[in-house]
C-alpha atoms as a PDB file:
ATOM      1  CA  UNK A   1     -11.231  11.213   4.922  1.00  0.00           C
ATOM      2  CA  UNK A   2      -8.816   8.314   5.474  1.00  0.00           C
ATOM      3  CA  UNK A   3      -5.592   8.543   3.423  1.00  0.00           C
ATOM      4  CA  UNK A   4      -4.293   4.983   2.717  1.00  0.00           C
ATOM      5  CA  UNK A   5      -0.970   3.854   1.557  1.00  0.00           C
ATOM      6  CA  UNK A   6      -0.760   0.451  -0.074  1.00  0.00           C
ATOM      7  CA  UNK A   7       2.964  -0.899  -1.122  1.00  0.00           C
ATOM      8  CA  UNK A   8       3.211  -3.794  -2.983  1.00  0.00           C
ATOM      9  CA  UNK A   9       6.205  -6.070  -3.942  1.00  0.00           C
ATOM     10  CA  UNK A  10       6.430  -9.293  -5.768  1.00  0.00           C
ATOM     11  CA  UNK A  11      10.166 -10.290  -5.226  1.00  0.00           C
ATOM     12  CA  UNK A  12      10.502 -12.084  -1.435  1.00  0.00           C
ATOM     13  CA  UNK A  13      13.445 -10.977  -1.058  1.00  0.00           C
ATOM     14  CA  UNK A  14      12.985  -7.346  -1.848  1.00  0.00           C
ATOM     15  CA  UNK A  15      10.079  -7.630   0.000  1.00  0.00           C
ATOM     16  CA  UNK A  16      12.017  -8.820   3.092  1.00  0.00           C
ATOM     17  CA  UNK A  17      14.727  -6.376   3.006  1.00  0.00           C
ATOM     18  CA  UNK A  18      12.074  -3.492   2.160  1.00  0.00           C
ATOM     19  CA  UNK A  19      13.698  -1.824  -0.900  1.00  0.00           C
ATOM     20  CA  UNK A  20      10.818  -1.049  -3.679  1.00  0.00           C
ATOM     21  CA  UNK A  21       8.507  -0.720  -0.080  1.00  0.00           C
ATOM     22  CA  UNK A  22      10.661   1.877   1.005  1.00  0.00           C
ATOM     23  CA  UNK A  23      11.041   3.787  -2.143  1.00  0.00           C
ATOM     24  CA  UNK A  24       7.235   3.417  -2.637  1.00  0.00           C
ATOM     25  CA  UNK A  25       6.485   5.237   0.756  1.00  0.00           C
ATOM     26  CA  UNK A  26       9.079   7.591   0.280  1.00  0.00           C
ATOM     27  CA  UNK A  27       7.079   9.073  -2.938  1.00  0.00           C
ATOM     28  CA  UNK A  28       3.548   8.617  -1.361  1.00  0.00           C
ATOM     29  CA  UNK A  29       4.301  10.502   1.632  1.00  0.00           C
ATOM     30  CA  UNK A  30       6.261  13.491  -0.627  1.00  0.00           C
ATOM     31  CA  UNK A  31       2.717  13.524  -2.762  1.00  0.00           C
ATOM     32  CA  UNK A  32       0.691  13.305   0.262  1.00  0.00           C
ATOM     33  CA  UNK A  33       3.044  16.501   1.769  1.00  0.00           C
ATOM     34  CA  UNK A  34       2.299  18.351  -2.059  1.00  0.00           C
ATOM     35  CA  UNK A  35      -1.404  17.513  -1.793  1.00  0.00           C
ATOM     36  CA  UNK A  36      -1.576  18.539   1.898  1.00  0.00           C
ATOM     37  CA  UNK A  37      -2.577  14.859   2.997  1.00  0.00           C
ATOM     38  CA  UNK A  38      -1.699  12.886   5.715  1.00  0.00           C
ATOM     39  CA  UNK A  39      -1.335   9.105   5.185  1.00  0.00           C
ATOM     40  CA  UNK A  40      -3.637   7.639   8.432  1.00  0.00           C
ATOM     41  CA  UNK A  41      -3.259   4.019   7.233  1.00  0.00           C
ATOM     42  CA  UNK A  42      -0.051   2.089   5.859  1.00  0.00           C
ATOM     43  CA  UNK A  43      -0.185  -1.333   4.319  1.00  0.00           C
ATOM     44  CA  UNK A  44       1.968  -3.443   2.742  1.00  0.00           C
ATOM     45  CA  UNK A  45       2.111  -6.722   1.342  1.00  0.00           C
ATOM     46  CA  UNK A  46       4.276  -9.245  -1.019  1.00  0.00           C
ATOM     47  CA  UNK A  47       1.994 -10.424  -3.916  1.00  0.00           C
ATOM     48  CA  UNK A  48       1.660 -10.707  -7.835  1.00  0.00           C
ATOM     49  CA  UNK A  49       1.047  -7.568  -9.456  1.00  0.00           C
ATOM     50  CA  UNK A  50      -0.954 -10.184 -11.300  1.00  0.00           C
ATOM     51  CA  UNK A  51      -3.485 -10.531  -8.907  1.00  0.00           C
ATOM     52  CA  UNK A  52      -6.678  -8.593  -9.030  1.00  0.00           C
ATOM     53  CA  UNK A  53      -6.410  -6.081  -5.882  1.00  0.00           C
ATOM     54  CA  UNK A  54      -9.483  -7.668  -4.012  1.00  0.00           C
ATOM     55  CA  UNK A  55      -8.054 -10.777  -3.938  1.00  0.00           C
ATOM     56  CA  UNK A  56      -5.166 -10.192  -2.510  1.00  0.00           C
ATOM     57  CA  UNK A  57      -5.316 -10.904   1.085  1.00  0.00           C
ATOM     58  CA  UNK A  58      -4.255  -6.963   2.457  1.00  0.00           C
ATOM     59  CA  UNK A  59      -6.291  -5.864  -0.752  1.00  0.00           C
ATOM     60  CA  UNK A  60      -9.413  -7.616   0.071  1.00  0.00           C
ATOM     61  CA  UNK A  61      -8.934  -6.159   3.918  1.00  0.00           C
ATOM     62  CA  UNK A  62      -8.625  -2.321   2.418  1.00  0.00           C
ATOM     63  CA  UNK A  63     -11.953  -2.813   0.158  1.00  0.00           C
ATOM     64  CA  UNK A  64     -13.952  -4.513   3.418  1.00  0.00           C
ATOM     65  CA  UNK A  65     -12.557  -1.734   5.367  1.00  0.00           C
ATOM     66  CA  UNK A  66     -13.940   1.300   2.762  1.00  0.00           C
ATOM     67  CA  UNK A  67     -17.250  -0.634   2.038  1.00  0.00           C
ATOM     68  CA  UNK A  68     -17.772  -0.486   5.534  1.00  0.00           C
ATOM     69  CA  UNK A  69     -17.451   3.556   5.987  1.00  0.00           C
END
């Protein structure tokens, strides 16, 4: 099973200086450790929250990507 971590971020320039990203892989990976995962595949991106998962551009690569296996 593929463990995937997807960070999202609206604000550029928290984006850019990787603030909420950070904080957001920080608690992934401390589930992940609880839950005896291992996240294989990180992605992040700066978009809405707004818009719909599968159209965001990393979004849309993700659902290709699981469709496919």
């Amino acid at each position: 099973m593929t463990v995937y971590f997807y960070g999202r971020n609206s604000s550029i320039s928290s984006f850019e200086k990787g603030s909420s990203i950070a904080t957001q892989k920080d608690k992934a990976h401390k589930y992940a450790s609880l839950k005896d995962l291992t996240i294989d595949v990180e992605v992040i991106e700066q978009v809405s929250g707004t818009t719909k998962f599968e159209s965001r551009t990393k979004g849309f690569e993700i659902m290709q990507n699981l469709k496919r296996h």
